[in-house]
Protein backbone atom coordinates (compact mmCIF):
# COMPACT_ATOMS: atom_id res chain seq x y z
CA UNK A 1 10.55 41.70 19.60
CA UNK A 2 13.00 43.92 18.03
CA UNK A 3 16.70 42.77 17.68
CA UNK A 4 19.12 43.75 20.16
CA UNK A 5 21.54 47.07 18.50
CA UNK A 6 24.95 46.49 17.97
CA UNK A 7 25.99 48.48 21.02
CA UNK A 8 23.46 46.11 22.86
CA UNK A 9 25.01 43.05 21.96
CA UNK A 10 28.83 44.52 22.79
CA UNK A 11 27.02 45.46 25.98
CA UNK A 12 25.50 42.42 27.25
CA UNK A 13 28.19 39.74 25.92
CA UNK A 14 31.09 41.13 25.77
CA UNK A 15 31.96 44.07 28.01
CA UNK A 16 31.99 41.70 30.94
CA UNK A 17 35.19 40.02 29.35
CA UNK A 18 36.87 43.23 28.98
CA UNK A 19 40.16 43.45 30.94
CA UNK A 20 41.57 47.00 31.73
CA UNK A 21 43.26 48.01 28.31
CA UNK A 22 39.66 47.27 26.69
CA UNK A 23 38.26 50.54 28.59
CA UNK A 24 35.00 48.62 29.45
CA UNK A 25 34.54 48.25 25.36
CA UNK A 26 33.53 51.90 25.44
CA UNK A 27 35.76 53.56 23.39
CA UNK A 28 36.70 52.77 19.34
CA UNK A 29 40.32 51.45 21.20
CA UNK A 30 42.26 49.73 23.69
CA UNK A 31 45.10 50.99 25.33
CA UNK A 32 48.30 48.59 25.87
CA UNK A 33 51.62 49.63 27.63
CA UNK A 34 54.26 47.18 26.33
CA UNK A 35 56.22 45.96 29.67
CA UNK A 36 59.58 47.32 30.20
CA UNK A 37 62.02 45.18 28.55
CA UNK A 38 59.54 42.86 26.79
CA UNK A 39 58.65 42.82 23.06
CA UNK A 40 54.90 42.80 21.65
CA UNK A 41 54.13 40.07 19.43
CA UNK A 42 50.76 39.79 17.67
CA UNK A 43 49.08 37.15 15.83
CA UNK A 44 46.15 36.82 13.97
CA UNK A 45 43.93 33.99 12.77
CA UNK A 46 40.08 33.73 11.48
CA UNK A 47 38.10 31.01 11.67
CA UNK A 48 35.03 30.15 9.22
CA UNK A 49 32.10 28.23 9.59
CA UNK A 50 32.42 25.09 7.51
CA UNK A 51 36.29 25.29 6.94
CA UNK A 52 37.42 25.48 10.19
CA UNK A 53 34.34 24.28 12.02
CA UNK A 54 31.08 23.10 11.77
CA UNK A 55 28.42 25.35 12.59
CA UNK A 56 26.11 23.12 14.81
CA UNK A 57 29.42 22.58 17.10
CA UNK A 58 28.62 23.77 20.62
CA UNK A 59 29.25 27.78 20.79
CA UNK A 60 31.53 27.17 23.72
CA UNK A 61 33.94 24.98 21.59
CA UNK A 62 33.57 27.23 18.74
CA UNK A 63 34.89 30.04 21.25
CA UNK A 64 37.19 28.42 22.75
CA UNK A 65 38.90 26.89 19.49
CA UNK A 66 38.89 30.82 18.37
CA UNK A 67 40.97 31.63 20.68
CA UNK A 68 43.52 29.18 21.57
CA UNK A 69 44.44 28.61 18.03
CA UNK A 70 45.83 32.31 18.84
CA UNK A 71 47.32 31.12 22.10
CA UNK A 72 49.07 28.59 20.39
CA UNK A 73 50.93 31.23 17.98
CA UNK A 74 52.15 32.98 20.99
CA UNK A 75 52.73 30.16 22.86
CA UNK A 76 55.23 29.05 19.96
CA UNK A 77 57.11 32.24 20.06
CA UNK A 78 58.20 31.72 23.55
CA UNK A 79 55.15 34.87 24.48
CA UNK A 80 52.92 34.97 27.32
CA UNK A 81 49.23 36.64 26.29
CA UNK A 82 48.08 39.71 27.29
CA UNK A 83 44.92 40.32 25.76
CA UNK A 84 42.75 40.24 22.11
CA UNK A 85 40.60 41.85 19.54
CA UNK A 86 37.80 40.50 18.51
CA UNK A 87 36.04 40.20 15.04
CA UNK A 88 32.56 38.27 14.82
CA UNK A 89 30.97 38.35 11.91
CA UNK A 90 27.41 37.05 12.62
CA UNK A 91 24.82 35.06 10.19
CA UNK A 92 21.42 37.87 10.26
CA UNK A 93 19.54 34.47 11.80
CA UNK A 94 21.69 34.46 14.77
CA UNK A 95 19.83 33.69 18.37
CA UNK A 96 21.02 35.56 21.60
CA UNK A 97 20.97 32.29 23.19
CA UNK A 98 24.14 31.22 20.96
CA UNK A 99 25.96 34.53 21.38
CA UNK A 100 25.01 33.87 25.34
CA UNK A 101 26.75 30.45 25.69
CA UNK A 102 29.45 31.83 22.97
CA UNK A 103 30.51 34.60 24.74
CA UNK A 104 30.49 32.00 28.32
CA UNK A 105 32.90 29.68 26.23
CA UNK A 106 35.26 32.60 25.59
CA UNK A 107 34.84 33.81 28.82
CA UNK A 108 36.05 30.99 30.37
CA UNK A 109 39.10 30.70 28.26
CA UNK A 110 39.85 34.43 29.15
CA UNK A 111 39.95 33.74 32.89
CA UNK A 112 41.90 30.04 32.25
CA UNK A 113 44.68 31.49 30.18
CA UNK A 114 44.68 35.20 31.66
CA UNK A 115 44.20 36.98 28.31
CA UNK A 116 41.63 39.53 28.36
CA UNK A 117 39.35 40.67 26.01
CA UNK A 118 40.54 44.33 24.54
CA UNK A 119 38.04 44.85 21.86
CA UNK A 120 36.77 44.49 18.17
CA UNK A 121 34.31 44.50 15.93
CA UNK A 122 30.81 42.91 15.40
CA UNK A 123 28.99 43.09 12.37
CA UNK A 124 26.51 40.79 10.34
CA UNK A 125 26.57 39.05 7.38
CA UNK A 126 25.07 37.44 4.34
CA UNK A 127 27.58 34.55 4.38
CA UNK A 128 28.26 31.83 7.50
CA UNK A 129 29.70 32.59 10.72
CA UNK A 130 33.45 34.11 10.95
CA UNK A 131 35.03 34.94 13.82
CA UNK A 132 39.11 36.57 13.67
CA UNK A 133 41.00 37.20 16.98
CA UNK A 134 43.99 39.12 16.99
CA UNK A 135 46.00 37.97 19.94
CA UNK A 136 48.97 39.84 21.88
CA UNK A 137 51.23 38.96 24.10
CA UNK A 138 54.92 39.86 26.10
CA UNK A 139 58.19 38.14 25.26
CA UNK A 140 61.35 38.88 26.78
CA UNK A 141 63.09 41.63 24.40
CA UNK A 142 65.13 40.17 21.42
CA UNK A 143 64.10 36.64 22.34
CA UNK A 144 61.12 36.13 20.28
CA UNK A 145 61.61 32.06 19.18
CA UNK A 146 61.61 32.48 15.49
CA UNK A 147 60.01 30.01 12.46
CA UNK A 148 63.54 31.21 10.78
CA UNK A 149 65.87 29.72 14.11
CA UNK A 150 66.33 26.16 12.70
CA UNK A 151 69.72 24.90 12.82
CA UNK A 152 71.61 21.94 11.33
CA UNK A 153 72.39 19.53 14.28
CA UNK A 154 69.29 20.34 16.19
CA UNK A 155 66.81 18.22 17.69
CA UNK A 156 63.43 18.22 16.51
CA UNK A 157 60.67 18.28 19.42
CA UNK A 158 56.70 17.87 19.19
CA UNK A 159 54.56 18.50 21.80
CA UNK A 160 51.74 16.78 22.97
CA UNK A 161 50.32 14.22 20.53
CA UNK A 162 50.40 14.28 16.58
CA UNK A 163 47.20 13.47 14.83
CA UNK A 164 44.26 13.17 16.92
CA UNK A 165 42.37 15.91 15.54
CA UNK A 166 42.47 14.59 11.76
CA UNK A 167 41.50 12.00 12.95
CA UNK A 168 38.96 13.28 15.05
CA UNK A 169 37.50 15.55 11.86
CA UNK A 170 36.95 11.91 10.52
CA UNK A 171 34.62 10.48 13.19
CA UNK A 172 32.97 14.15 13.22
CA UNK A 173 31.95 13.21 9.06
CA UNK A 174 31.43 9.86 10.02
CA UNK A 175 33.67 8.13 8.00
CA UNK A 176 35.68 6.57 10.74
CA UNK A 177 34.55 3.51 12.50
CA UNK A 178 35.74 3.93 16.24
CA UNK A 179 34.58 3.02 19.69
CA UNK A 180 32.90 5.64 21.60
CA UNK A 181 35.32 6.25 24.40
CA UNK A 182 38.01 6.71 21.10
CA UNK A 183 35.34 8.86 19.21
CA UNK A 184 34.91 10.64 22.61
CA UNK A 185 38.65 11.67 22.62
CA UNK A 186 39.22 12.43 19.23
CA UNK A 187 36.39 14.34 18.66
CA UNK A 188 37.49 16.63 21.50
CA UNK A 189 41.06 16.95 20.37
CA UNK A 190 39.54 18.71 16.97
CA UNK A 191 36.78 20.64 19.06
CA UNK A 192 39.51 21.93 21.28
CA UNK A 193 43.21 22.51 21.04
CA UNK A 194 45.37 22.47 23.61
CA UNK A 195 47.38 25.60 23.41
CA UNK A 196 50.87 25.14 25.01
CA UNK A 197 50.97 28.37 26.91
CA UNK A 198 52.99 27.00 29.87
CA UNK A 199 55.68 25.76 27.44
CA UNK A 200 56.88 29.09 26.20
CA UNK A 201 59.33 29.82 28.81
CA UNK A 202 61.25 26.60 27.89
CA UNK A 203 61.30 27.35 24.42
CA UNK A 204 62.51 31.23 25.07
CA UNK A 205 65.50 29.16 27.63
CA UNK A 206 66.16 26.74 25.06
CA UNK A 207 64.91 26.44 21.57
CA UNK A 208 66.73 28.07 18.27
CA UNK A 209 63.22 27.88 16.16
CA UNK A 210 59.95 27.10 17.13
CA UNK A 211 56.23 27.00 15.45
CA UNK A 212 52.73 25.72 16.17
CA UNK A 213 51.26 22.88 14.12
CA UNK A 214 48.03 23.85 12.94
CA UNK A 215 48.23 22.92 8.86
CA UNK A 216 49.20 19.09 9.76
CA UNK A 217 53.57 17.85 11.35
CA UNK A 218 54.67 17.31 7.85
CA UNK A 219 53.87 20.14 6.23
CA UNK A 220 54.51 22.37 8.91
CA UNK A 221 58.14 20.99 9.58
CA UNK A 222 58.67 21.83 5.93
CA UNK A 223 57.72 25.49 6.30
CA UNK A 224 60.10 25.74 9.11
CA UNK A 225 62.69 23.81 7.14
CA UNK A 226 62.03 26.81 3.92
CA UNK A 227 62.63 30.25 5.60
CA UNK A 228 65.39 28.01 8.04
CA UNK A 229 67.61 27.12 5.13
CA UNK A 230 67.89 23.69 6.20
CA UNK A 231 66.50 20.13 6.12
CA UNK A 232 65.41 17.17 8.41
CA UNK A 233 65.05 13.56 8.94
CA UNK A 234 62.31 12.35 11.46
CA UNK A 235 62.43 8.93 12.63
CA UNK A 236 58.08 8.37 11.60
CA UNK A 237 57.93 5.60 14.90
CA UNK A 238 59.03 8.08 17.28
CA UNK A 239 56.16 10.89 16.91
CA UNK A 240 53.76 10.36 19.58
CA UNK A 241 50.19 9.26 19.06
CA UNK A 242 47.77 9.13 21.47
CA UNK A 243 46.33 6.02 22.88
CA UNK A 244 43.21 6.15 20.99
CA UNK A 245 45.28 6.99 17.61
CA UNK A 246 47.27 4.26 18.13
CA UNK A 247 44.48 1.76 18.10
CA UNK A 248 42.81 3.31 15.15
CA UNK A 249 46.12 3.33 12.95
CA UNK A 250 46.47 -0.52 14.03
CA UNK A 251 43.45 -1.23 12.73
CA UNK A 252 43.67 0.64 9.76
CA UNK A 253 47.70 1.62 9.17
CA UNK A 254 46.75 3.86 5.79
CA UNK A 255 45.55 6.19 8.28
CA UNK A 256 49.20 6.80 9.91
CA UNK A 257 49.71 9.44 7.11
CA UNK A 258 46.37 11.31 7.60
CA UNK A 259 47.94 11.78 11.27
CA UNK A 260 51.27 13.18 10.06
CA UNK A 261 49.50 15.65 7.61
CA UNK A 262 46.27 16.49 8.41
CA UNK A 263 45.73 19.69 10.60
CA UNK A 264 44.51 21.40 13.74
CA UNK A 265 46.97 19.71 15.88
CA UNK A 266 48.24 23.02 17.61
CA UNK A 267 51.30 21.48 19.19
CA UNK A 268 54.23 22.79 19.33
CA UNK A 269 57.56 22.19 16.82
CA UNK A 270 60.96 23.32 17.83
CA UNK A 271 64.16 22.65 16.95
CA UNK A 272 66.59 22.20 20.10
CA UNK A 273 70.67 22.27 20.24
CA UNK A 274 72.13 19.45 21.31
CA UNK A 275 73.64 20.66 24.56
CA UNK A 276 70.14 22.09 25.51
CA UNK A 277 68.19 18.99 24.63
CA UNK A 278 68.34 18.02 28.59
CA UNK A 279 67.43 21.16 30.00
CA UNK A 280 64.53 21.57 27.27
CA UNK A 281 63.19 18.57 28.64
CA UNK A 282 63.36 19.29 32.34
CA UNK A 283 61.81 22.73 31.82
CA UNK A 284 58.70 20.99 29.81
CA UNK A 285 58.64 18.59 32.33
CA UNK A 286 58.27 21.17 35.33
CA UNK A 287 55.90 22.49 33.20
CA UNK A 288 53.77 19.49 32.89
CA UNK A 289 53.60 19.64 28.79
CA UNK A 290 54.82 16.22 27.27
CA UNK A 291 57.52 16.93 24.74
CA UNK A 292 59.35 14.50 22.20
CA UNK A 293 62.54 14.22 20.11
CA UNK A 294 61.30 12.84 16.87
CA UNK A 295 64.39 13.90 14.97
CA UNK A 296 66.95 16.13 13.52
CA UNK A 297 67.77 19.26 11.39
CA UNK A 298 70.18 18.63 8.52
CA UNK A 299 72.54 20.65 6.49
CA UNK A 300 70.54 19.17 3.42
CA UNK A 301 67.62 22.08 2.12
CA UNK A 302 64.94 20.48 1.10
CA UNK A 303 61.56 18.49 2.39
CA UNK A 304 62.09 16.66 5.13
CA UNK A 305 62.99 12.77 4.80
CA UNK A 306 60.42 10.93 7.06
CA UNK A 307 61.70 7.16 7.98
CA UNK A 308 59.69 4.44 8.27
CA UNK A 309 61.17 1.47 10.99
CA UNK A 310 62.85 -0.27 8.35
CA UNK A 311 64.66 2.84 7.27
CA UNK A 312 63.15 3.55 4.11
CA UNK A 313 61.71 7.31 3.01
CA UNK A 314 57.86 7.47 3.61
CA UNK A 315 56.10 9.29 0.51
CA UNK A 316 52.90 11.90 1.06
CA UNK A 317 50.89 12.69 -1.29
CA UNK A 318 50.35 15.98 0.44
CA UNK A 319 52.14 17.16 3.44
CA UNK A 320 49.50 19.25 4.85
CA UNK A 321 46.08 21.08 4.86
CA UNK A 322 46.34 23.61 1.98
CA UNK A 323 43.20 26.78 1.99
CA UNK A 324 44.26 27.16 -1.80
């Protein structure tokens, strides 16, 4: 049987996810009106087989994790989505049956976090799967949260949970003894983030800087801490680990650091004023996401001084997932 045409494939899988600015993936563009008084903001990240996933994960999680490491960008600049372009660079030994339950993962992320699919590009290749969304979305004009907004005196909020998905990479390369319901939950923290979507209206209300976590806390605080002109200290007992973390970093406390650097957490960092540290928290609240202070910004530039509970400065060997 003769493979499917390009124009098949775009066809079959992927018109059906096409919102109204895609044009029913007919044309060679989509068409966007920025809302009235609301910036654009646009992200972009690309995912490879074998870096940022393995390629016998389940097409749906492969999808999914696509996409919301976008969300998460916007979600981290205070945006709400409003749709994405789509690269997919397919393997020539591809089966229709993947691309069938791919394009079913992605199109139940489309309807879950209301950001349609506007177009893209598919093409094949010699090399392993890549996939790179471009994500937009609508922020209320001027009020973009910036990477740049971090203040001395602020507080220092996570989101969610801090290191479940390093160590879920672990159990995935089996070199982490765990039980299965912890294996179970880890695993599925790296398979698929948790963008923080309904948290960007608190962070537009409240935040001075804000960023997602995707390289690993530590090395992503210092980033902020660079282009902010500033410095931190976090208090290491306060960052929140999940339940099943917590038990594996009991058993085996080296691991604590692996948590604090290693990546694909996709939570959310932000640095809060004082005065708005209340009302942050009430509007996360309301908005179901778990947030926690874990420290503060400091006049001092430089890396950021993580504290152990006896006080003392922790040392990393490397504060973060690093492509290069």
């Amino acid at each position: 049987m003769a493979r499917p045409s390009e124009d098949d494939l775009i066809a079959r899988f992927f018109a059906p996810l096409a919102g109204p600015g895609g044009l029913a993936l007919e044309d060679d563009a989509a068409r966007l009106s920025a809302e009235p008084g609301f910036d654009l903001i646009l992200t972009c990240d690309a995912l490879v087989a074998g870096v940022h996933f393995f390629a016998d994960d389940p097409p749906e999680a492969i999808a999914a994790k696509a996409l919301r490491v976008n969300l998460s960008d916007l979600a981290a600049k205070g945006a709400r989505p409003a749709g994405f372009l789509l690269a997919l660079a397919l393997p020539r030994d591809f089966e229709e049956s993947w691309l069938g339950r791919f394009a079913a993962g992605l199109g139940a992320d489309i309807a879950a976090y209301e950001c349609p699919l506007l177009g893209g590009d598919t093409v094949a290749t010699p090399g392993p799967l890549m996939i790179s969304i471009t994500a937009l979305g609508h922020v209320p004009a001027g009020r973009m949260v910036p990477r740049t907004g971090a203040r001395p005196g602020d507080f220092l909020y996570v989101s969610g949970t801090i290191g479940d998905a390093a160590l879920g990479l672990q159990v995935r390369l089996g070199t982490l003894a765990v039980s299965a319901e912890e294996g179970t939950f880890l695993g599925e923290r790296y398979l698929r983030p948790q963008p923080r979507n309904a948290l960007a209206g608190a962070l537009v209300a409240h935040a001075h800087g804000a960023m997602d976590i995707s390289d690993g806390f530590a090395g992503d605080l210092r980033k902020m801490l660079r282009v902010s002109g500033a410095g931190a200290r976090v208090d290491v007992a306060r960052v929140p680990l999940s339940g099943a973390a917590r038990a594996v970093i009991a058993r085996e406390p080296q691991l604590l650091a692996q948590a604090l650097t290693g990546g694909d957490d996709y939570e959310i960092l932000a640095s809060v004023p004082p005065a708005q540290a209340a009302a942050f928290e009430a509007s996360a609240a309301t908005a179901c996401v778990a947030v926690t202070r874990v420290g503060v910004v400091t006049a001092e530039v430089g890396p950021p001084q993580f504290l152990d509970e006896a006080g003392q400065i922790m040392d990393f060997t490397n504060l973060s997932y690093s492509h290069f």
